[in-house]
PDB file of N, CA and C in Angstrom:
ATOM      1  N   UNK A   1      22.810  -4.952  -2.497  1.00  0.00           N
ATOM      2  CA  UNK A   1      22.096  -4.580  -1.294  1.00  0.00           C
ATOM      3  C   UNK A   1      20.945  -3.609  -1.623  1.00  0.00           C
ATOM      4  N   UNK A   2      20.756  -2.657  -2.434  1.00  0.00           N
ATOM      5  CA  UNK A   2      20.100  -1.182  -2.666  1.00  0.00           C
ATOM      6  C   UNK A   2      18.863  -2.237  -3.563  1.00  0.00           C
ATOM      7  N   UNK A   3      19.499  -2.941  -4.618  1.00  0.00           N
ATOM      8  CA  UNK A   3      18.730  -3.687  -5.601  1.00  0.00           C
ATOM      9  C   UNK A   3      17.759  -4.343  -4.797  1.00  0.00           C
ATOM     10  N   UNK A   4      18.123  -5.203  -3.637  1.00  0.00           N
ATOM     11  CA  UNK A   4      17.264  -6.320  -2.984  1.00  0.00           C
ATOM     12  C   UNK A   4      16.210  -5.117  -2.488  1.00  0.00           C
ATOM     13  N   UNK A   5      17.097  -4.193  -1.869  1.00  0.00           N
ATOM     14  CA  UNK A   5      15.918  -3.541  -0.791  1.00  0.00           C
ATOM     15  C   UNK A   5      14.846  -3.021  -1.707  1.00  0.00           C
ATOM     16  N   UNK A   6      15.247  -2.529  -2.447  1.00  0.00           N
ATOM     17  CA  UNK A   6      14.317  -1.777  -3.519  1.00  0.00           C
ATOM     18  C   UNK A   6      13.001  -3.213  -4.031  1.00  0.00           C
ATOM     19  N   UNK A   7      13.285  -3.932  -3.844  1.00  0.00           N
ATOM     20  CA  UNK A   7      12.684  -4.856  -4.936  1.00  0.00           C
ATOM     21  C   UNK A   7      11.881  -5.671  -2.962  1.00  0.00           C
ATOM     22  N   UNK A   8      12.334  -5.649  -2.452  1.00  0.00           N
ATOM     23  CA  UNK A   8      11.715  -5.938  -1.074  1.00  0.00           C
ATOM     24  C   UNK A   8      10.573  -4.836  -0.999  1.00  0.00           C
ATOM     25  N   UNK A   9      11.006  -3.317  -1.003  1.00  0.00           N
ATOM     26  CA  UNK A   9       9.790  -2.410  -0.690  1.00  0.00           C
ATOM     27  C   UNK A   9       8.747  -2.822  -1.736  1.00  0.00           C
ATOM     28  N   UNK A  10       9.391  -2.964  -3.259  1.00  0.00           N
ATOM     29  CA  UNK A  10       8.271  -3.016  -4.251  1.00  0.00           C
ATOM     30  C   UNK A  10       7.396  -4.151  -3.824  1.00  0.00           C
ATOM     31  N   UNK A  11       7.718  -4.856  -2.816  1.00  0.00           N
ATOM     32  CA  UNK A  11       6.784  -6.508  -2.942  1.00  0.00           C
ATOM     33  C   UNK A  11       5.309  -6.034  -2.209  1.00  0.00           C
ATOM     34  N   UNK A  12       6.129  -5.579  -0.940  1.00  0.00           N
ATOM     35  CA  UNK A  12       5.663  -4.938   0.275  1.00  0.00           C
ATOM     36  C   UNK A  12       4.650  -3.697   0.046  1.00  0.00           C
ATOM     37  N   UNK A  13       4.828  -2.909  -1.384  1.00  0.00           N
ATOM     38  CA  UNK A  13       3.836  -2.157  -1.687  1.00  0.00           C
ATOM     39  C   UNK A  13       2.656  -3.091  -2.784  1.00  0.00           C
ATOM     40  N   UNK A  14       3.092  -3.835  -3.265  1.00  0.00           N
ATOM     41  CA  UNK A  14       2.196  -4.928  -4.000  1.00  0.00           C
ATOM     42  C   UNK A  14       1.417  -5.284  -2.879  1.00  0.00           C
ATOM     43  N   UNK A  15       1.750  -5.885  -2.446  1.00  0.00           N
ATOM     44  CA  UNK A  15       0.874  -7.179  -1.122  1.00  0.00           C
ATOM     45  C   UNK A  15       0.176  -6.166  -0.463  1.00  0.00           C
ATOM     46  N   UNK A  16       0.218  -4.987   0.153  1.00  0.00           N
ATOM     47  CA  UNK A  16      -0.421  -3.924   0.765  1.00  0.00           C
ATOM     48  C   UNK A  16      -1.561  -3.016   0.072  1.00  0.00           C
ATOM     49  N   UNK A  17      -0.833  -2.928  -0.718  1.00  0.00           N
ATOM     50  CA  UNK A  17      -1.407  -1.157  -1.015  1.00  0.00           C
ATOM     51  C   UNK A  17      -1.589  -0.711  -2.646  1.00  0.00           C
ATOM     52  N   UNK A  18      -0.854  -1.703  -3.483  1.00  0.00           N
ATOM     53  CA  UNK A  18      -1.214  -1.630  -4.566  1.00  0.00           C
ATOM     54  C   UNK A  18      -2.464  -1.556  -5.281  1.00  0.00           C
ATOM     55  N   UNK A  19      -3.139  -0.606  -5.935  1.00  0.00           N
ATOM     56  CA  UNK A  19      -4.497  -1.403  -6.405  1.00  0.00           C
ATOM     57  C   UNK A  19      -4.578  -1.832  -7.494  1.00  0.00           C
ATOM     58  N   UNK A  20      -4.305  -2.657  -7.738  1.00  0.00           N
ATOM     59  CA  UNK A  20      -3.851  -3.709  -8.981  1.00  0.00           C
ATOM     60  C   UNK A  20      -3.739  -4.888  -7.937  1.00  0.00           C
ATOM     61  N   UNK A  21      -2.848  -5.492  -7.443  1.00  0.00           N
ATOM     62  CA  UNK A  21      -2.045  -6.225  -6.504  1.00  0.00           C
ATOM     63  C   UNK A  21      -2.550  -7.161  -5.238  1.00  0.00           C
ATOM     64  N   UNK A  22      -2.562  -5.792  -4.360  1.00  0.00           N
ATOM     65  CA  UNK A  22      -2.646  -6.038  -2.669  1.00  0.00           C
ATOM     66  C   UNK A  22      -3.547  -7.163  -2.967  1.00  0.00           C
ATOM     67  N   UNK A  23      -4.223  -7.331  -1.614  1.00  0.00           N
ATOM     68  CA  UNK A  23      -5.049  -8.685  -0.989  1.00  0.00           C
ATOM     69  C   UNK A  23      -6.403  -8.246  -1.079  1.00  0.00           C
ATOM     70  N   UNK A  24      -6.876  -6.516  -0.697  1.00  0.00           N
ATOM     71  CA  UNK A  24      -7.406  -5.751  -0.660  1.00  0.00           C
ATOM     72  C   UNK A  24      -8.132  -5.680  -2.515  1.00  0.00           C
ATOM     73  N   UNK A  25      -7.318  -5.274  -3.353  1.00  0.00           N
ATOM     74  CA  UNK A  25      -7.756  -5.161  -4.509  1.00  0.00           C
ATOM     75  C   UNK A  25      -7.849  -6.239  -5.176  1.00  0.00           C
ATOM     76  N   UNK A  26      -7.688  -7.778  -4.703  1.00  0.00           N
ATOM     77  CA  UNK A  26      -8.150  -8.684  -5.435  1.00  0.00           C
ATOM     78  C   UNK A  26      -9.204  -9.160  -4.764  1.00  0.00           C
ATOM     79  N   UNK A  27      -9.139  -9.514  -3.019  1.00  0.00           N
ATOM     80  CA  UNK A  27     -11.013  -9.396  -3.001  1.00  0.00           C
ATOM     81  C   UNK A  27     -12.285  -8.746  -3.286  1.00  0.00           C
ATOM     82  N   UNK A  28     -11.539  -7.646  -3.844  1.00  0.00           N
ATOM     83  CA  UNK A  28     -12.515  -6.574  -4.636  1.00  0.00           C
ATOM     84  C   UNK A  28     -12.995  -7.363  -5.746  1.00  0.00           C
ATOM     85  N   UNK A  29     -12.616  -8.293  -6.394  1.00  0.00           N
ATOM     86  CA  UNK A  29     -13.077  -8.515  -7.633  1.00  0.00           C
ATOM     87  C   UNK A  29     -13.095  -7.417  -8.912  1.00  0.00           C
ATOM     88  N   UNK A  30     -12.132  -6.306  -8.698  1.00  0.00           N
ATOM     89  CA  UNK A  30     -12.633  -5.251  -9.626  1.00  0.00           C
ATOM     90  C   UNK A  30     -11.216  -5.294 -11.347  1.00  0.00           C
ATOM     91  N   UNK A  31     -11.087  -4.492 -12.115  1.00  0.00           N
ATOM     92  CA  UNK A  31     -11.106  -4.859 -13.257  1.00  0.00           C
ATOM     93  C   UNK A  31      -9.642  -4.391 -12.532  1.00  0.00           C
ATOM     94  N   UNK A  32      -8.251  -4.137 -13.523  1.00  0.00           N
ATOM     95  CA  UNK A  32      -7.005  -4.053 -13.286  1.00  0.00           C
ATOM     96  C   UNK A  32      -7.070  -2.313 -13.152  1.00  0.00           C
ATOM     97  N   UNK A  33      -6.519  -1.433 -12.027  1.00  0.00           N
ATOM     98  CA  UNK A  33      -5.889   0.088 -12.095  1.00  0.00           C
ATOM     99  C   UNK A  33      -5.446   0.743 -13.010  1.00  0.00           C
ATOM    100  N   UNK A  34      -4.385  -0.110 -13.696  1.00  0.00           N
ATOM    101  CA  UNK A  34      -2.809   0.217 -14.615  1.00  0.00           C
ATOM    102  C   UNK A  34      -3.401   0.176 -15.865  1.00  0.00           C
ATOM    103  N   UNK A  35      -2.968   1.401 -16.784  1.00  0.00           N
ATOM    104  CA  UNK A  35      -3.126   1.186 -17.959  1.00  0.00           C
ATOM    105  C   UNK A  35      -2.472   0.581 -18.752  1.00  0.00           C
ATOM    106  N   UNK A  36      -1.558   0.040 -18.282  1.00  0.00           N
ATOM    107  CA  UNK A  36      -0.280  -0.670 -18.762  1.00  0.00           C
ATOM    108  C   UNK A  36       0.092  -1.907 -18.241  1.00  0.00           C
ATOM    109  N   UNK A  37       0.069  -2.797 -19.045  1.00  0.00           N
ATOM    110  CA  UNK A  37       0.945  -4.224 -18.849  1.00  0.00           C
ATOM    111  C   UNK A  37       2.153  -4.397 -19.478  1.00  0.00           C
ATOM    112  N   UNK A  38       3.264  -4.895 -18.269  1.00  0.00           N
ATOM    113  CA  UNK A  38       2.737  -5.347 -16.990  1.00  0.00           C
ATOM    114  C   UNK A  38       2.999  -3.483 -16.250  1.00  0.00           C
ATOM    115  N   UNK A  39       2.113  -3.985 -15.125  1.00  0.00           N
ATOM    116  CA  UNK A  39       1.586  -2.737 -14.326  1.00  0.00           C
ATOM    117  C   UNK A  39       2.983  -1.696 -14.088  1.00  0.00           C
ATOM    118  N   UNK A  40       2.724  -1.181 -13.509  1.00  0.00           N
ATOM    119  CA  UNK A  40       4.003  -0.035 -13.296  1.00  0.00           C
ATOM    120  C   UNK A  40       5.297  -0.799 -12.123  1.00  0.00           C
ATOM    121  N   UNK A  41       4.414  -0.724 -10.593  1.00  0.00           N
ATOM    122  CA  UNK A  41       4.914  -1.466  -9.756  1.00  0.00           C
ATOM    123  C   UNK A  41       5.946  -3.215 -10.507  1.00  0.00           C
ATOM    124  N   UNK A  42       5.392  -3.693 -11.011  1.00  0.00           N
ATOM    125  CA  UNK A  42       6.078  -4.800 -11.556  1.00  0.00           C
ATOM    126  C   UNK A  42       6.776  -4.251 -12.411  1.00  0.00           C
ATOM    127  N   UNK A  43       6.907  -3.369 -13.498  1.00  0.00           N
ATOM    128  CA  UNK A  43       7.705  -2.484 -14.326  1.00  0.00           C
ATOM    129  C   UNK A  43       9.013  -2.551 -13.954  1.00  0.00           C
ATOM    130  N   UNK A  44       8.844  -1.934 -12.711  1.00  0.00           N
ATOM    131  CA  UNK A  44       9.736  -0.891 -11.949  1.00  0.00           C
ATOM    132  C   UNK A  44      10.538  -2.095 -11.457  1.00  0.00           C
ATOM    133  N   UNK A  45      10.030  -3.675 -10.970  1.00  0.00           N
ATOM    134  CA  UNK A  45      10.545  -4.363 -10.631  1.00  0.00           C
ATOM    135  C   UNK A  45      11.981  -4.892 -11.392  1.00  0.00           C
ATOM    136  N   UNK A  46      10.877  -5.379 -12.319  1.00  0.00           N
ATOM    137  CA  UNK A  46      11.511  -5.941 -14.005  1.00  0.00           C
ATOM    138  C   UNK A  46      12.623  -4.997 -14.207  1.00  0.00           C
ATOM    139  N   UNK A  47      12.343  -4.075 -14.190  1.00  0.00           N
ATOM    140  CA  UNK A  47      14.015  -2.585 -14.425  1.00  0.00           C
ATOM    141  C   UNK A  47      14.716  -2.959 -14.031  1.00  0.00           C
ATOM    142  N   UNK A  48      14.400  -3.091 -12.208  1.00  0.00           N
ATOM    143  CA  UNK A  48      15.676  -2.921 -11.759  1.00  0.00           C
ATOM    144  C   UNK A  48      16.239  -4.548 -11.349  1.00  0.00           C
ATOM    145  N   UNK A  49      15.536  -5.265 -11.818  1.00  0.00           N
ATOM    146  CA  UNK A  49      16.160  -7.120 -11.698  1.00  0.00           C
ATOM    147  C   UNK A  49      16.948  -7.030 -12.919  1.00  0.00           C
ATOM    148  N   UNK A  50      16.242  -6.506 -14.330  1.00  0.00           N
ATOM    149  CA  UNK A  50      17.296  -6.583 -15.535  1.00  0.00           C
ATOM    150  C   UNK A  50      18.431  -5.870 -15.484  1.00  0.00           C
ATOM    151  N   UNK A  51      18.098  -4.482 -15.425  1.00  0.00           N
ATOM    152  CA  UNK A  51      19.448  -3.565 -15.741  1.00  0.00           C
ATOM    153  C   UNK A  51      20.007  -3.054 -13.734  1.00  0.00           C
ATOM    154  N   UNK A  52      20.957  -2.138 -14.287  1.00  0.00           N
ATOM    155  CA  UNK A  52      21.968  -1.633 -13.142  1.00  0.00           C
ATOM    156  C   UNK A  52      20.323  -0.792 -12.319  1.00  0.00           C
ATOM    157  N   UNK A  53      20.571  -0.356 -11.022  1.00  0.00           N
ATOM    158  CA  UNK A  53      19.779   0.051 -10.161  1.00  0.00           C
ATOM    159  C   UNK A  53      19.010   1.728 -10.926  1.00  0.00           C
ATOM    160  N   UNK A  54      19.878   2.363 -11.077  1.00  0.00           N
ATOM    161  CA  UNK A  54      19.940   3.487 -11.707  1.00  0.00           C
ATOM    162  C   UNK A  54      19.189   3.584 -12.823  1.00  0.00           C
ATOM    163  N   UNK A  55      19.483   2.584 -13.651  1.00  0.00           N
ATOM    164  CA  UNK A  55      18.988   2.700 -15.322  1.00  0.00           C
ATOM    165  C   UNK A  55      17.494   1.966 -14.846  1.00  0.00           C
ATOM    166  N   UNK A  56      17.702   1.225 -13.829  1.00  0.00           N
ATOM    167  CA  UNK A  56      16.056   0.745 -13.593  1.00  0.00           C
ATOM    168  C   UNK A  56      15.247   1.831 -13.295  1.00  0.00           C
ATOM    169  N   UNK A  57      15.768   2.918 -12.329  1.00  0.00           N
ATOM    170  CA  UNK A  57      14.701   3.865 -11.471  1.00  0.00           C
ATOM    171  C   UNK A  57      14.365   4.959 -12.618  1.00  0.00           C
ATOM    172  N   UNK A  58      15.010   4.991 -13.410  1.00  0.00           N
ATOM    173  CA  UNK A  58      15.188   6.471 -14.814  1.00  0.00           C
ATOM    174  C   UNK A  58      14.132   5.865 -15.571  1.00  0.00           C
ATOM    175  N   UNK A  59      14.113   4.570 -15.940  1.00  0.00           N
ATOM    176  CA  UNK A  59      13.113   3.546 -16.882  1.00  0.00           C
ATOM    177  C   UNK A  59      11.994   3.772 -16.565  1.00  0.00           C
ATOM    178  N   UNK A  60      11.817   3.778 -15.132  1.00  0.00           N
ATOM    179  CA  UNK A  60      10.491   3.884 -14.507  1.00  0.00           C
ATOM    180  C   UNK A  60       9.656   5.480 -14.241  1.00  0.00           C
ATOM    181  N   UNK A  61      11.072   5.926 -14.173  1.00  0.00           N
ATOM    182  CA  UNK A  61      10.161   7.854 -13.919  1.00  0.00           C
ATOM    183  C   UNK A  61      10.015   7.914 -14.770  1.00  0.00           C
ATOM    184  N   UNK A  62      10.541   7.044 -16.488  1.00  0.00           N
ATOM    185  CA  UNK A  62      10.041   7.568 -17.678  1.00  0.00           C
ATOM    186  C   UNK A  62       8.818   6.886 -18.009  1.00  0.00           C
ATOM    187  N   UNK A  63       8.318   5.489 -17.544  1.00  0.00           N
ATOM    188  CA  UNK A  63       7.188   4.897 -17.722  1.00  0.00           C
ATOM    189  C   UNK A  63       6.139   6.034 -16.890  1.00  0.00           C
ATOM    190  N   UNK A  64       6.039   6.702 -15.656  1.00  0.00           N
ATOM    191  CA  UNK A  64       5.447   7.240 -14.523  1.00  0.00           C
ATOM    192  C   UNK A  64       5.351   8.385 -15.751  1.00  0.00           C
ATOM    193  N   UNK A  65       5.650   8.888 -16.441  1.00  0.00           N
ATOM    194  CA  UNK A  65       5.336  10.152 -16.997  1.00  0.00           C
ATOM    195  C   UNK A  65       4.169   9.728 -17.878  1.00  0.00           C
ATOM    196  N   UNK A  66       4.771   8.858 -18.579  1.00  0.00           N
ATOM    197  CA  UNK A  66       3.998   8.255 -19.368  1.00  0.00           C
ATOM    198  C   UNK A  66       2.639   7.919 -19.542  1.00  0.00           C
ATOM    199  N   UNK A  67       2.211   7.545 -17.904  1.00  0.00           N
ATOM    200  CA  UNK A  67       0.775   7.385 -17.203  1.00  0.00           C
ATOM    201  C   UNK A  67      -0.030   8.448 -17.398  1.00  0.00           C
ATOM    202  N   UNK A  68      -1.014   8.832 -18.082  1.00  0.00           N
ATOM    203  CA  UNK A  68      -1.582  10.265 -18.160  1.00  0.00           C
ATOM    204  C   UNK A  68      -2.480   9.597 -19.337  1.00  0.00           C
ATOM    205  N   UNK A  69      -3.540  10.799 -18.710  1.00  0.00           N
ATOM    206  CA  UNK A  69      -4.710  10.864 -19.785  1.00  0.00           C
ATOM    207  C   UNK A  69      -4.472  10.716 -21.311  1.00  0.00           C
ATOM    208  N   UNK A  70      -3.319  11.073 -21.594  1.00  0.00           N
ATOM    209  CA  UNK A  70      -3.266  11.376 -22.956  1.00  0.00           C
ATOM    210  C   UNK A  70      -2.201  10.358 -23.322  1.00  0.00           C
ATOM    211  N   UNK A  71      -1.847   9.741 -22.680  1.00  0.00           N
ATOM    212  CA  UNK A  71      -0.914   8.464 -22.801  1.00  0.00           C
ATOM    213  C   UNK A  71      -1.363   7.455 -23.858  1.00  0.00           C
ATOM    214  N   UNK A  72      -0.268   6.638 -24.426  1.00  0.00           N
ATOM    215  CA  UNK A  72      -0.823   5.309 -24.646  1.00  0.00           C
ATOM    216  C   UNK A  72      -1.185   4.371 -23.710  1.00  0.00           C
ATOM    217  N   UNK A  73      -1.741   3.360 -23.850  1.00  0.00           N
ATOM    218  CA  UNK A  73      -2.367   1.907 -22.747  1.00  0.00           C
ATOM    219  C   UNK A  73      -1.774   0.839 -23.700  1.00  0.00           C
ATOM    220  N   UNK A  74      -1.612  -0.116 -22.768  1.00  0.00           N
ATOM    221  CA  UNK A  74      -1.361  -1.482 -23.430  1.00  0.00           C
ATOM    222  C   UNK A  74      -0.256  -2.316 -22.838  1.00  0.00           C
ATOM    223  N   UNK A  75       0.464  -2.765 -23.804  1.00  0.00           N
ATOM    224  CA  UNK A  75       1.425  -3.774 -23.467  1.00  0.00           C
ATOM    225  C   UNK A  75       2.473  -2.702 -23.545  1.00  0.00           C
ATOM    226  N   UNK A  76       3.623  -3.085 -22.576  1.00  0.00           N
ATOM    227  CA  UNK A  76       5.058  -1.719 -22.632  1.00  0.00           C
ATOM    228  C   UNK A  76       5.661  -2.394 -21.964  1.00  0.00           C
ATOM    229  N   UNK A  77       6.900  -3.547 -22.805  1.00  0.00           N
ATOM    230  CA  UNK A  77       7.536  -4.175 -21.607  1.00  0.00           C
ATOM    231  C   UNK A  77       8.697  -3.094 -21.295  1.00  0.00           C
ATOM    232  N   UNK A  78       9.636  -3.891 -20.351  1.00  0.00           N
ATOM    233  CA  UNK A  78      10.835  -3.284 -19.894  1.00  0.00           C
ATOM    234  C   UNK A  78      11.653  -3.324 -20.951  1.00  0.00           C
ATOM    235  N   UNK A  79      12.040  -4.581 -21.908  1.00  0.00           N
ATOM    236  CA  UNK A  79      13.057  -4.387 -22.954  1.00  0.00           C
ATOM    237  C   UNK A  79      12.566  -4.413 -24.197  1.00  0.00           C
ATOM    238  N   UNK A  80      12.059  -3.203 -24.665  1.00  0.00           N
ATOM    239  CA  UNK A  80      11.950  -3.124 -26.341  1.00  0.00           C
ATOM    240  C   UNK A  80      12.535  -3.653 -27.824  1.00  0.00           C
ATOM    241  N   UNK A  81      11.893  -4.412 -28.387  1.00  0.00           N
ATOM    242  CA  UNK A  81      12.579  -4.607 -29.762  1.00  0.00           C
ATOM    243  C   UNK A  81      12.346  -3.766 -30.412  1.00  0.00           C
ATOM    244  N   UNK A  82      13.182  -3.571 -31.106  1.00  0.00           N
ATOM    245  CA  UNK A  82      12.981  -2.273 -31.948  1.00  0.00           C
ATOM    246  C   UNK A  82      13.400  -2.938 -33.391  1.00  0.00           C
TER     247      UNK A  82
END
């Protein structure tokens, strides 16, 4: 139940309000927001469809830190090979 809803709001902030995403930022024609692929919002998705609800939302405040000037950019999936 928590999983669906969570992954319902994430759609609902895509299609809206995302700027990467929405309807809004693709008639823009403008280049991608996210320094990171795939974007955060889908990240956050991917977390919490793969793992338990919990280990998804921790994955993601640790990607969200991550976002910063001094960050890396690029590719950062959800499940790492190491």
């Amino acid at each position: 139940m928590l999983k669906k809803s969570l992954i319902w709001l994430i759609s609902l902030y895509q299609k809206y309000l995302s700027p990467d995403h929405s309807i809004w930022a693709r008639s823009a024609n403008k280049p991608p927001y996210c320094r990171h692929i795939p974007s955060c919002s889908d990240y956050m998705k991917e977390s919490i469809e793969k793992k338990w609800v919990w280990v998804g939302l921790i994955k993601w405040t640790r990607r969200i830190l991550r976002c910063n000037p001094w960050g890396k950019w690029g590719y950062d999936p959800v499940d790492k090979k190491n």
